[in-house]
Protein backbone atom coordinates (compact mmCIF):
# COMPACT_ATOMS: atom_id res chain seq x y z
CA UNK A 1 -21.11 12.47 -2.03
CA UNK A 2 -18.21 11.89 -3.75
CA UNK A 3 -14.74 10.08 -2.82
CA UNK A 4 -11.52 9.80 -4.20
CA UNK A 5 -8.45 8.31 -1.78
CA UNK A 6 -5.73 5.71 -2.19
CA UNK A 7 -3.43 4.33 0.67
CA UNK A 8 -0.32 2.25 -0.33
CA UNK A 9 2.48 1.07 1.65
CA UNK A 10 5.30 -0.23 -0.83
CA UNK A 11 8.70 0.04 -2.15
CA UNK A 12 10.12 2.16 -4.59
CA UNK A 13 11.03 0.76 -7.49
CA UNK A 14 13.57 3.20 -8.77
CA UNK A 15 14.80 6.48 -7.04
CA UNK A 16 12.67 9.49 -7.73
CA UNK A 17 12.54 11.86 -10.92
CA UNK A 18 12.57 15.31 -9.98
CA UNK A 19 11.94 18.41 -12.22
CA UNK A 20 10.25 21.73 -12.40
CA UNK A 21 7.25 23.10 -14.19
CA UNK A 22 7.46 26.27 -15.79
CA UNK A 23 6.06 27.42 -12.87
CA UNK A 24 8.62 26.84 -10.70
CA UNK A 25 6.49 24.60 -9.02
CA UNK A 26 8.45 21.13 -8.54
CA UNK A 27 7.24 17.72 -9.37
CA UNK A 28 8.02 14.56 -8.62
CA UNK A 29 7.29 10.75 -10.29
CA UNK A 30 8.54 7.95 -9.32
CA UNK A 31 7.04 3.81 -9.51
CA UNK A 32 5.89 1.83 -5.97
CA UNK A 33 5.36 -1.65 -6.00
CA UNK A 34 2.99 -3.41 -3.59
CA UNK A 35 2.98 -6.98 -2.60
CA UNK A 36 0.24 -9.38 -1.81
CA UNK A 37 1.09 -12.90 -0.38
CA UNK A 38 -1.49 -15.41 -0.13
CA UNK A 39 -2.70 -19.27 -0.18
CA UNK A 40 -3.97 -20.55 -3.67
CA UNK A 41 -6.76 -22.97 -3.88
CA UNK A 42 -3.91 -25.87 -3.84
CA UNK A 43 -2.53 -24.57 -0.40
CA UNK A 44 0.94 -23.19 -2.43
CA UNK A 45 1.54 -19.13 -0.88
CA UNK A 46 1.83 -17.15 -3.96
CA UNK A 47 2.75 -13.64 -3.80
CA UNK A 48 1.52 -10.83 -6.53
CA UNK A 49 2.87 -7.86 -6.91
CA UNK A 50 1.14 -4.35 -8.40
CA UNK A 51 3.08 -1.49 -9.61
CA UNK A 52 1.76 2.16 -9.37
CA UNK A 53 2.83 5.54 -10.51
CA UNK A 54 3.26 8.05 -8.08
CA UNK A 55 3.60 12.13 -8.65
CA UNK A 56 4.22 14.30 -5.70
CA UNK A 57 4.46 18.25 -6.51
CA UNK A 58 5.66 21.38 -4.18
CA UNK A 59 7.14 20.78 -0.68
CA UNK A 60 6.00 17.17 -0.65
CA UNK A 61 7.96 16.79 -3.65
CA UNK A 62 11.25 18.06 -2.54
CA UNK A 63 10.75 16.33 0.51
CA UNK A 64 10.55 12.75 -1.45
CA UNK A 65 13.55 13.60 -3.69
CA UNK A 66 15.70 13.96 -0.17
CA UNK A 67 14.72 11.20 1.35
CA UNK A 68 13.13 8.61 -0.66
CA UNK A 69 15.58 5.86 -2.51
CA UNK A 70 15.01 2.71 -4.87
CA UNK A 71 13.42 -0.07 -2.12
CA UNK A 72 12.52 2.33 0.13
CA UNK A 73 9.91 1.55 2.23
CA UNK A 74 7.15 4.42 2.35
CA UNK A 75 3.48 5.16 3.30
CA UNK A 76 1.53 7.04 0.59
CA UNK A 77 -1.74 8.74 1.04
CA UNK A 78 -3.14 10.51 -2.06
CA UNK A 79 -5.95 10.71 -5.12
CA UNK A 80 -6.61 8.40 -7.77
CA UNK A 81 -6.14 9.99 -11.64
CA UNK A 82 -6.13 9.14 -14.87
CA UNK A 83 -4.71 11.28 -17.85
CA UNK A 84 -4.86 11.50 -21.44
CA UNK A 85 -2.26 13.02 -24.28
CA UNK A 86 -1.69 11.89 -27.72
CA UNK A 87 1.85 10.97 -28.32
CA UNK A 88 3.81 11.97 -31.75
CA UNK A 89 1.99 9.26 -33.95
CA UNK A 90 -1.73 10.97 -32.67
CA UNK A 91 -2.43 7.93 -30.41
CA UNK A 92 -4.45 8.59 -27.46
CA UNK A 93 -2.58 6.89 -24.68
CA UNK A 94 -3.67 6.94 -20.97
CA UNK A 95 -1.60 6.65 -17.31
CA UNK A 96 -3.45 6.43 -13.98
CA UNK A 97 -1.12 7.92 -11.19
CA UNK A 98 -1.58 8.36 -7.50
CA UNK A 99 -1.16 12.52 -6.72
CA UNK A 100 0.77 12.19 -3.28
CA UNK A 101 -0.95 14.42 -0.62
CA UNK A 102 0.63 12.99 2.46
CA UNK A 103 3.50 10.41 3.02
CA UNK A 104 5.30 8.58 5.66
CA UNK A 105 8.58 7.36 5.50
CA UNK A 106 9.53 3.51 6.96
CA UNK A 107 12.31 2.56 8.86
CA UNK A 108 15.77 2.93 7.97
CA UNK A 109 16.37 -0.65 7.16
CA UNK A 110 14.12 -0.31 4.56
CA UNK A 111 15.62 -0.16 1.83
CA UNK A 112 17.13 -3.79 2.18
CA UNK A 113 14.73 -6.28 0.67
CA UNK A 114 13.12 -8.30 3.57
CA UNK A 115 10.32 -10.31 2.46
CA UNK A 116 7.89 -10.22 4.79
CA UNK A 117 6.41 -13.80 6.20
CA UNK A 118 2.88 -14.35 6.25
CA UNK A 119 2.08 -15.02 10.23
CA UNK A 120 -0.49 -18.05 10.36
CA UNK A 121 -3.51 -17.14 12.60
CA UNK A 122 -3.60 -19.11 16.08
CA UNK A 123 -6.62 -21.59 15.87
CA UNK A 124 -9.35 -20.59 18.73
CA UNK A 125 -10.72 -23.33 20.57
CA UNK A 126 -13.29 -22.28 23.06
CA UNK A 127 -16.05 -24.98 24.21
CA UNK A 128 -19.48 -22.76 24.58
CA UNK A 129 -21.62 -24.28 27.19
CA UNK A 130 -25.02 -25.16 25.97
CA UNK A 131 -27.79 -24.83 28.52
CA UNK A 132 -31.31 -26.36 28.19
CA UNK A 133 -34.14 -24.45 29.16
CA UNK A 134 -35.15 -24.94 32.19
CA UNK A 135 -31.48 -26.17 33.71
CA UNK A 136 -29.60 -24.75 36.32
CA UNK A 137 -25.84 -23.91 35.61
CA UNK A 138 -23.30 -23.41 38.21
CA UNK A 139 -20.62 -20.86 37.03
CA UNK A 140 -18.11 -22.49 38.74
CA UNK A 141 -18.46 -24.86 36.17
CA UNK A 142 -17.80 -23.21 33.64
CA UNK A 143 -13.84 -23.48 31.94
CA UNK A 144 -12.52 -19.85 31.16
């Protein structure tokens, strides 16, 4: 069994490209950038930030062109590929895309840059009652 699926929430990073194949079909590319905030190993937050191509074709296409703007906020569902060409010197060059299949489109606001802050986990204290064998426990006793 074989499986091939990305999902990225992200910004765009510029508005979408749209153009049509010679078969009428249309296609659209345009760059998402995901971030990644987290605590180094001397307890600074860092944040990293990957960038990813993104091609949409047909309906879903023409649908992203409409609605989708630089730092808009989107949902992407799609397929992982890579491609090869040779470019006008006869160097093999290479770009792994994401092929859109579905998307979802965030909130209005979303195209105003709002750094989101990481929420801190509340610590858990619960005391665990240990009972010897052979010792009676009253459930009343117990703290809940």
């Amino acid at each position: 069994m074989n499986l091939n699926k990305a999902f990225l929430i992200g910004r765009l990073t510029a508005d979408p490209q749209t153009k049509n194949l010679p078969s009428g079909t249309q296609v659209c590319n345009f760059g998402l950038a995901t971030d990644r905030y987290f605590t180094d190993k001397s307890g600074q937050k860092q944040k990293q930030t990957d960038f990813h191509n993104i091609v949409a074709f047909g309906k879903l296409a023409e649908t992203i062109s409409q609605y989708l703007t630089k730092g808009g906020l989107v949902f992407i569902e799609g397929r992982i590929r890579t491609r090869s060409w040779e470019d006008a010197s006869g160097q093999k060059r290479y770009r792994t895309e994401i092929i859109a299949e579905r998307i979802q489109l965030g909130p209005k606001t979303a195209g105003r840059e709002i750094p989101p802050e990481p929420v801190p986990e509340p610590e858990v204290k619960e005391e665990i009652p240990i009972v010897e064998e052979n010792e009676e426990i009253n459930v009343k006793d117990i703290p809940l």
